[in-house]
Protein backbone atom coordinates (compact mmCIF):
# COMPACT_ATOMS: atom_id res chain seq x y z
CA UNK A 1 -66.55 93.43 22.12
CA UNK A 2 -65.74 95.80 19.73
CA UNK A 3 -69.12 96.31 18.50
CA UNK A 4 -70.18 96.82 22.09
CA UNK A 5 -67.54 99.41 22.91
CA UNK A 6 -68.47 101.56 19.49
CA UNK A 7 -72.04 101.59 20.63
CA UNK A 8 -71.35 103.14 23.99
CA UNK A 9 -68.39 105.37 22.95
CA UNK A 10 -68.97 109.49 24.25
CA UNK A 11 -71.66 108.12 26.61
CA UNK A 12 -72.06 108.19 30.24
CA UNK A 13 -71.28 104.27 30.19
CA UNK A 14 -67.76 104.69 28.00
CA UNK A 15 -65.81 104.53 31.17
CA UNK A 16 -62.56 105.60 29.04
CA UNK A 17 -63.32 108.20 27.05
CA UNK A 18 -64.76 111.70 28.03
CA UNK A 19 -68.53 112.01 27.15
CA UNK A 20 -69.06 115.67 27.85
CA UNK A 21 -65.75 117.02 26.20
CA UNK A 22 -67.13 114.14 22.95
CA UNK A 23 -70.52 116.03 23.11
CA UNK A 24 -69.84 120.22 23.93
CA UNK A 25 -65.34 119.40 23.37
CA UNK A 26 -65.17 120.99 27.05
CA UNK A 27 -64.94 119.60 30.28
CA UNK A 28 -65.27 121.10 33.71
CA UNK A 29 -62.19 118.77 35.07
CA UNK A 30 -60.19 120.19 32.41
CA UNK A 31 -56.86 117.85 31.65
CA UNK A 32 -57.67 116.44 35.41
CA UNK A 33 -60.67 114.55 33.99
CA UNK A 34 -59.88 110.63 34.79
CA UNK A 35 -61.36 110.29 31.09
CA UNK A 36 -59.78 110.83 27.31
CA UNK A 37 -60.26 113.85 25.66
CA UNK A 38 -59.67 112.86 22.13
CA UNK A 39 -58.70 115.70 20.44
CA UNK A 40 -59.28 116.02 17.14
CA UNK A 41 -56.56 116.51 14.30
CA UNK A 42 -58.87 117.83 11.80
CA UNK A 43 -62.49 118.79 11.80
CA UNK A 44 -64.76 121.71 10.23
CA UNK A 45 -65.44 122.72 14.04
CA UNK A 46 -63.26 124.93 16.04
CA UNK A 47 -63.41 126.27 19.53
CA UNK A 48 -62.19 129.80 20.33
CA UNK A 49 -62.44 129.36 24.06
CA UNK A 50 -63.27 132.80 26.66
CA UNK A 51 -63.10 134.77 23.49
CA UNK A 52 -66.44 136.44 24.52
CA UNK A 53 -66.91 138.90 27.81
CA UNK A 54 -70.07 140.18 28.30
CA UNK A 55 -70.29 143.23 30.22
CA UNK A 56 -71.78 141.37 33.31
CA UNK A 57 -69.92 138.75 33.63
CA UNK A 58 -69.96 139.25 37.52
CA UNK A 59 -73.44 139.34 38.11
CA UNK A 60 -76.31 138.79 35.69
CA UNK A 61 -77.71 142.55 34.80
CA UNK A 62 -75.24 143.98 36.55
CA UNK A 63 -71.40 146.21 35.34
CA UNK A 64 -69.01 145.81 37.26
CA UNK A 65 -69.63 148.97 38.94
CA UNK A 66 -72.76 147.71 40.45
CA UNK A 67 -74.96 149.79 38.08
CA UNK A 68 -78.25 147.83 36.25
CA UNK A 69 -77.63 147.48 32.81
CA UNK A 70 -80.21 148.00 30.09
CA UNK A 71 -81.47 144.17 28.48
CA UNK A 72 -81.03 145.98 25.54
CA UNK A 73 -77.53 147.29 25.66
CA UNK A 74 -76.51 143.95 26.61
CA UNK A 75 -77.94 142.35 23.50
CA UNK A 76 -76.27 145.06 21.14
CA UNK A 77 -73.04 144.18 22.97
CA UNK A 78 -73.19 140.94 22.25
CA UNK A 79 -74.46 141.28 18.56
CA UNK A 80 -71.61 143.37 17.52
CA UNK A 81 -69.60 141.14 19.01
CA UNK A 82 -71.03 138.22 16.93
CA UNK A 83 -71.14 140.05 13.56
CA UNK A 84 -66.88 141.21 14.49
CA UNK A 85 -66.08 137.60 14.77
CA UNK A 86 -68.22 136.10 11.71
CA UNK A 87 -66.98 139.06 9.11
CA UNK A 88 -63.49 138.15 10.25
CA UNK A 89 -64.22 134.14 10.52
CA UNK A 90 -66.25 133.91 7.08
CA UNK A 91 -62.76 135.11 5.23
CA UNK A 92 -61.48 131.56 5.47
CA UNK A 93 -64.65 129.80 4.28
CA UNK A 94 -68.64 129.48 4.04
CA UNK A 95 -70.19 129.25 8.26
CA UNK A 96 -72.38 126.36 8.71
CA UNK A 97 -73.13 127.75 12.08
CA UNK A 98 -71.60 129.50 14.74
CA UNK A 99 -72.88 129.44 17.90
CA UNK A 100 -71.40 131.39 21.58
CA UNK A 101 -71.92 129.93 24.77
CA UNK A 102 -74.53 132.16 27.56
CA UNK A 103 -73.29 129.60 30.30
CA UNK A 104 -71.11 130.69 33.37
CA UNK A 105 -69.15 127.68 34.00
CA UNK A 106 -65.27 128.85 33.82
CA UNK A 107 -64.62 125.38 30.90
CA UNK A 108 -67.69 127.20 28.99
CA UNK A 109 -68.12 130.91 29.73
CA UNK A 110 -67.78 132.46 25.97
CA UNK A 111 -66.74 129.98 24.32
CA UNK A 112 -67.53 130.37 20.93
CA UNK A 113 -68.10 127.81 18.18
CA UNK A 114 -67.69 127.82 14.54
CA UNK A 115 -68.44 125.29 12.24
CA UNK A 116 -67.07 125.97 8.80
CA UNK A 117 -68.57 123.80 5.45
CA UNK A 118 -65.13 122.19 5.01
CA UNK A 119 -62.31 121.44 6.96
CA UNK A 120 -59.78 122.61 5.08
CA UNK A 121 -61.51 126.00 5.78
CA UNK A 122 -61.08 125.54 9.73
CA UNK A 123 -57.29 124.20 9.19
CA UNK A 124 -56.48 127.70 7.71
CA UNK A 125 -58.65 129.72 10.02
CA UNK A 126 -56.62 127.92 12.58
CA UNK A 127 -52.99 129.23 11.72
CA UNK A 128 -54.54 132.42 11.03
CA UNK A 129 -56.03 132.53 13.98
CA UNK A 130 -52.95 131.64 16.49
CA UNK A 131 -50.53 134.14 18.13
CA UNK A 132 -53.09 136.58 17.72
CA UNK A 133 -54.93 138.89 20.30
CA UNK A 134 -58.66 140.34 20.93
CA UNK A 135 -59.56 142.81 23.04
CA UNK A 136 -56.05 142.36 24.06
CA UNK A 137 -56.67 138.97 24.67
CA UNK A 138 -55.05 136.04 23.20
CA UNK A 139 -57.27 133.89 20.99
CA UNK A 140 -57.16 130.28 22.16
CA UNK A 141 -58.33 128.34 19.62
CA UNK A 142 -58.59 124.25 18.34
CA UNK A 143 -60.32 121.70 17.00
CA UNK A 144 -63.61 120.57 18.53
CA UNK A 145 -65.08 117.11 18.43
CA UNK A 146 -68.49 118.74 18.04
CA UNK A 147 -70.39 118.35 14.72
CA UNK A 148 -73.63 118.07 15.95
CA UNK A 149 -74.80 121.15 17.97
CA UNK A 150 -78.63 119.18 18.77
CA UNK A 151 -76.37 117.08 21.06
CA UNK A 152 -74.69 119.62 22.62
CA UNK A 153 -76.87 121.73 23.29
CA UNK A 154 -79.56 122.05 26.66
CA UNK A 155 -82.95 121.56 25.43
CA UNK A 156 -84.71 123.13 28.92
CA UNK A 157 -82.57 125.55 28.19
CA UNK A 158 -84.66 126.23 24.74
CA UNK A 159 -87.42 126.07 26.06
CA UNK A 160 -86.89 128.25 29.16
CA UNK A 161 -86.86 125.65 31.98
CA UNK A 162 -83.49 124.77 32.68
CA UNK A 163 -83.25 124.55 36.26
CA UNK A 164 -79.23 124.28 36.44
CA UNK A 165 -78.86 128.17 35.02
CA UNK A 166 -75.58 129.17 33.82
CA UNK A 167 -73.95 126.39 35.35
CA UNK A 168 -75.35 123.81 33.48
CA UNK A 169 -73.09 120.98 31.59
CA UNK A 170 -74.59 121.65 28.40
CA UNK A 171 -74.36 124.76 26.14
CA UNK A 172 -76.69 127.71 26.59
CA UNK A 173 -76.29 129.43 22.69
CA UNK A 174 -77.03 132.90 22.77
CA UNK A 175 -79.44 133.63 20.40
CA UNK A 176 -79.28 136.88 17.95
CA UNK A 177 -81.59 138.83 16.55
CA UNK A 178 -83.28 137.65 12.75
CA UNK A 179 -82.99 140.69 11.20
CA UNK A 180 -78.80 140.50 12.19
CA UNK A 181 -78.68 136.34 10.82
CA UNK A 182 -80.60 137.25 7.84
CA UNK A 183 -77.92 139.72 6.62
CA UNK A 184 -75.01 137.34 7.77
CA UNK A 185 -75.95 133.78 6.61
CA UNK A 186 -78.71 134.86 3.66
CA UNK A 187 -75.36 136.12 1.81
CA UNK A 188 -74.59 132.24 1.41
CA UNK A 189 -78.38 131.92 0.72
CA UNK A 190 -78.38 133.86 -2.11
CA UNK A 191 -74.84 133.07 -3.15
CA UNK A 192 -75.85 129.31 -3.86
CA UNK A 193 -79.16 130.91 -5.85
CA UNK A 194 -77.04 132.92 -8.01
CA UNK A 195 -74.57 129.68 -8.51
CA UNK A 196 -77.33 127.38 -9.09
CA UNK A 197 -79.46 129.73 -11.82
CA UNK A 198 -75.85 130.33 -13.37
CA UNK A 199 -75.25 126.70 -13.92
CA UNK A 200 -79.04 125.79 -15.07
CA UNK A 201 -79.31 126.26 -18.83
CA UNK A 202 -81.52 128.86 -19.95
CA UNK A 203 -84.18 128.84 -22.95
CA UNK A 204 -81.52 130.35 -25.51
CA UNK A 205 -78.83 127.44 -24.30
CA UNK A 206 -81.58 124.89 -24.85
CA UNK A 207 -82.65 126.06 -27.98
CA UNK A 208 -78.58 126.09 -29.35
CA UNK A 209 -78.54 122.48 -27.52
CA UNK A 210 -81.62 121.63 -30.04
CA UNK A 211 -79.77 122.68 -33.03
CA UNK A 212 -77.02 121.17 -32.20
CA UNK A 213 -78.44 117.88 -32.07
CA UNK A 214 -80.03 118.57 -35.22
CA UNK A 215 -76.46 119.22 -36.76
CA UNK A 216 -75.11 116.00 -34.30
CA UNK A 217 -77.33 113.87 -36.47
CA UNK A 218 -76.74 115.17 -40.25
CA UNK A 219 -76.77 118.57 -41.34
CA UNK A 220 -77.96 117.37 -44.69
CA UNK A 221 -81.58 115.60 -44.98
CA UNK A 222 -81.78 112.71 -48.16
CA UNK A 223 -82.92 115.44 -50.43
CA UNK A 224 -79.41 117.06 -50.02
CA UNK A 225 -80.70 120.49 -48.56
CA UNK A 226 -78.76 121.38 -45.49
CA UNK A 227 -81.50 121.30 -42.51
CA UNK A 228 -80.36 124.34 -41.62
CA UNK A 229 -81.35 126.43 -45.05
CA UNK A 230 -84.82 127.10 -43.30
CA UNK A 231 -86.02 128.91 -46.34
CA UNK A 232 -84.93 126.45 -49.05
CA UNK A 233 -83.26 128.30 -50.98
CA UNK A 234 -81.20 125.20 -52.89
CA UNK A 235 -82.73 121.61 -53.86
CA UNK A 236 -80.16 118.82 -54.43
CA UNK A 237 -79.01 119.51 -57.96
CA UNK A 238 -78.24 122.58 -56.80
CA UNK A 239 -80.85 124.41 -59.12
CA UNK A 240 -82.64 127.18 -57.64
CA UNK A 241 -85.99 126.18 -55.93
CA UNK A 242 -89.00 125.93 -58.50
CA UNK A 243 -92.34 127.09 -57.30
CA UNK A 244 -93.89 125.43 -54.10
CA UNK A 245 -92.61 123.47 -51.11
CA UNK A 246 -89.48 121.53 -51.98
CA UNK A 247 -90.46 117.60 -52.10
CA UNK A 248 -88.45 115.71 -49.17
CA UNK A 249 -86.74 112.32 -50.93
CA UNK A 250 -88.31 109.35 -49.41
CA UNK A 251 -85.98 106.86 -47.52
CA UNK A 252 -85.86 103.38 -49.44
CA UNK A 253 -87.85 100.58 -48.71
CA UNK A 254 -85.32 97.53 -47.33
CA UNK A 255 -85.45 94.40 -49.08
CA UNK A 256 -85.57 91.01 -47.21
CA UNK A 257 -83.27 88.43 -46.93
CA UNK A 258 -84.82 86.47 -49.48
CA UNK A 259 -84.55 89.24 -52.51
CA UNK A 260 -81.12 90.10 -51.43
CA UNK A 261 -79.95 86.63 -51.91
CA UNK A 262 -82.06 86.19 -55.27
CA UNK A 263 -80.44 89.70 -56.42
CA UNK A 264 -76.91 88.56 -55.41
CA UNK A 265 -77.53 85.10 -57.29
CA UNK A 266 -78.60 87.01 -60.64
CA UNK A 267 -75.35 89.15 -60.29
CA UNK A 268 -73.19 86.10 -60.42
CA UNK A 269 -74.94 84.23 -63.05
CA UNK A 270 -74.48 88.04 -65.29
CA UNK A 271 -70.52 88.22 -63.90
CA UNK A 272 -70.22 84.57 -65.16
CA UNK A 273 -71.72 84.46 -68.58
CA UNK A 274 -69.85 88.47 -69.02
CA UNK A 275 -66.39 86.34 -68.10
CA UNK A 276 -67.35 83.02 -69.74
């Protein structure tokens, strides 16, 4: 039973819990749904719901005076809108993604999504966050269930064929331009380049890690010259160095077990007849 119940839990067929506010953390029957909505405690993704207001919110194209508005102008509106809230957002942490809602549904008209790379980073832009105001309008903000936007997100939508418009169930994620994410999210780009070339050792760190292995296993070589004297200036009497390359002192041969234990018998038969 349980396994049954985890495999079906935030789907149409969990007949308990909510699958849309699981999937997009909205709901169109708001706390009237006959469903759950678990709300998270903690998570890296927070909801700022309404905070955005395009300028035709009344009628697609169209101010509220009636008057067409330029494609254009509506785009800038809304990408100075987007870069406002991520300057201010990115001061409590690195973005994953942040994503604002094109749909016209009253539970999902500007909403706007952030997903920060830790959730300690959301907790904080959460109490900074509350009590305040934009646009003279208070920010409502909380944890969302959402940590995968592929799910939430309308896929005709994407790809231009959603028949269900603004109204659909599923988020409509206004895009922006690349030129405006490049200069907002390639800061973390090159951030992590900088951090990761930083902490890569270059070829003068390798080279000290060489010697000091060299000096890890014995400064001194069996001929008594330091390894590091490179010019060899000193031989191991300490003389100065004669003419030619200094000759390197050849380790011992080991004996075997045999000639140690015939060496060790002649040294007791000499302590013997010395004591006898």
């Amino acid at each position: 039973m349980a396994e049954h119940l985890a495999s079906i839990f935030g789907t149409e067929k969990d007949r308990v819990n909510c699958p849309f506010y699981f999937k997009i953390g909205a709901c169109r029957h708001g706390d009237r749904c006959s469903r759950l909505h678990n709300r998270p405690t903690i998570s890296p993704t927070l909801l700022l719901s309404n905070m955005y207001h395009r300028p035709d919110m009344i009628t697609p194209g169209v101010d509220a005076q009636g008057q067409q508005i330029d494609p254009r102008k509506i785009q800038e509106h809304f990408e100075d809108f987007y870069e406002d809230i991520f300057e201010e957002l990115s001061k409590f942490g690195e973005i994953e993604s942040l994503n604002v809602c094109d749909n016209l549904a009253d539970h999902m008209i500007g909403n706007v999504y952030v997903q920060f790379r830790e959730e300690d980073q959301a907790a904080a832009a959460v109490k900074a966050l509350q009590g305040r105001f934009y646009s003279g309008r208070p920010i409502i903000v909380d944890f969302s269930p959402v940590t995968d936007f592929r799910e939430a997100t309308c896929r005709q939508f994407e790809e231009n064929s959603c028949n269900r418009g603004g109204y659909c169930n599923f988020m409509h994620v206004k895009q922006i331009s690349r030129e405006l994410r490049r200069k907002l999210f390639g800061q973390y780009r090159r951030s992590r380049r900088s951090r990761s070339r930083s902490q890569s050792p270059g070829p003068y760190h390798r080279r000290d890690n060489r010697d000091r292995d060299h000096r890890d296993r014995g400064d001194y070589y069996g001929s008594g010259r330091r390894s590091g004297d490179r010019h060899g200036k000193y031989e191991s009497d300490g003389g100065r160095r004669r003419h030619g390359s200094p000759k390197r002192m050849r380790s011992p041969v080991r004996e075997g077990s045999e000639e140690r234990r015939a060496r060790i018998e002649q040294w007791n038969r000499e302590r013997e007849e010395r004591n006898a």
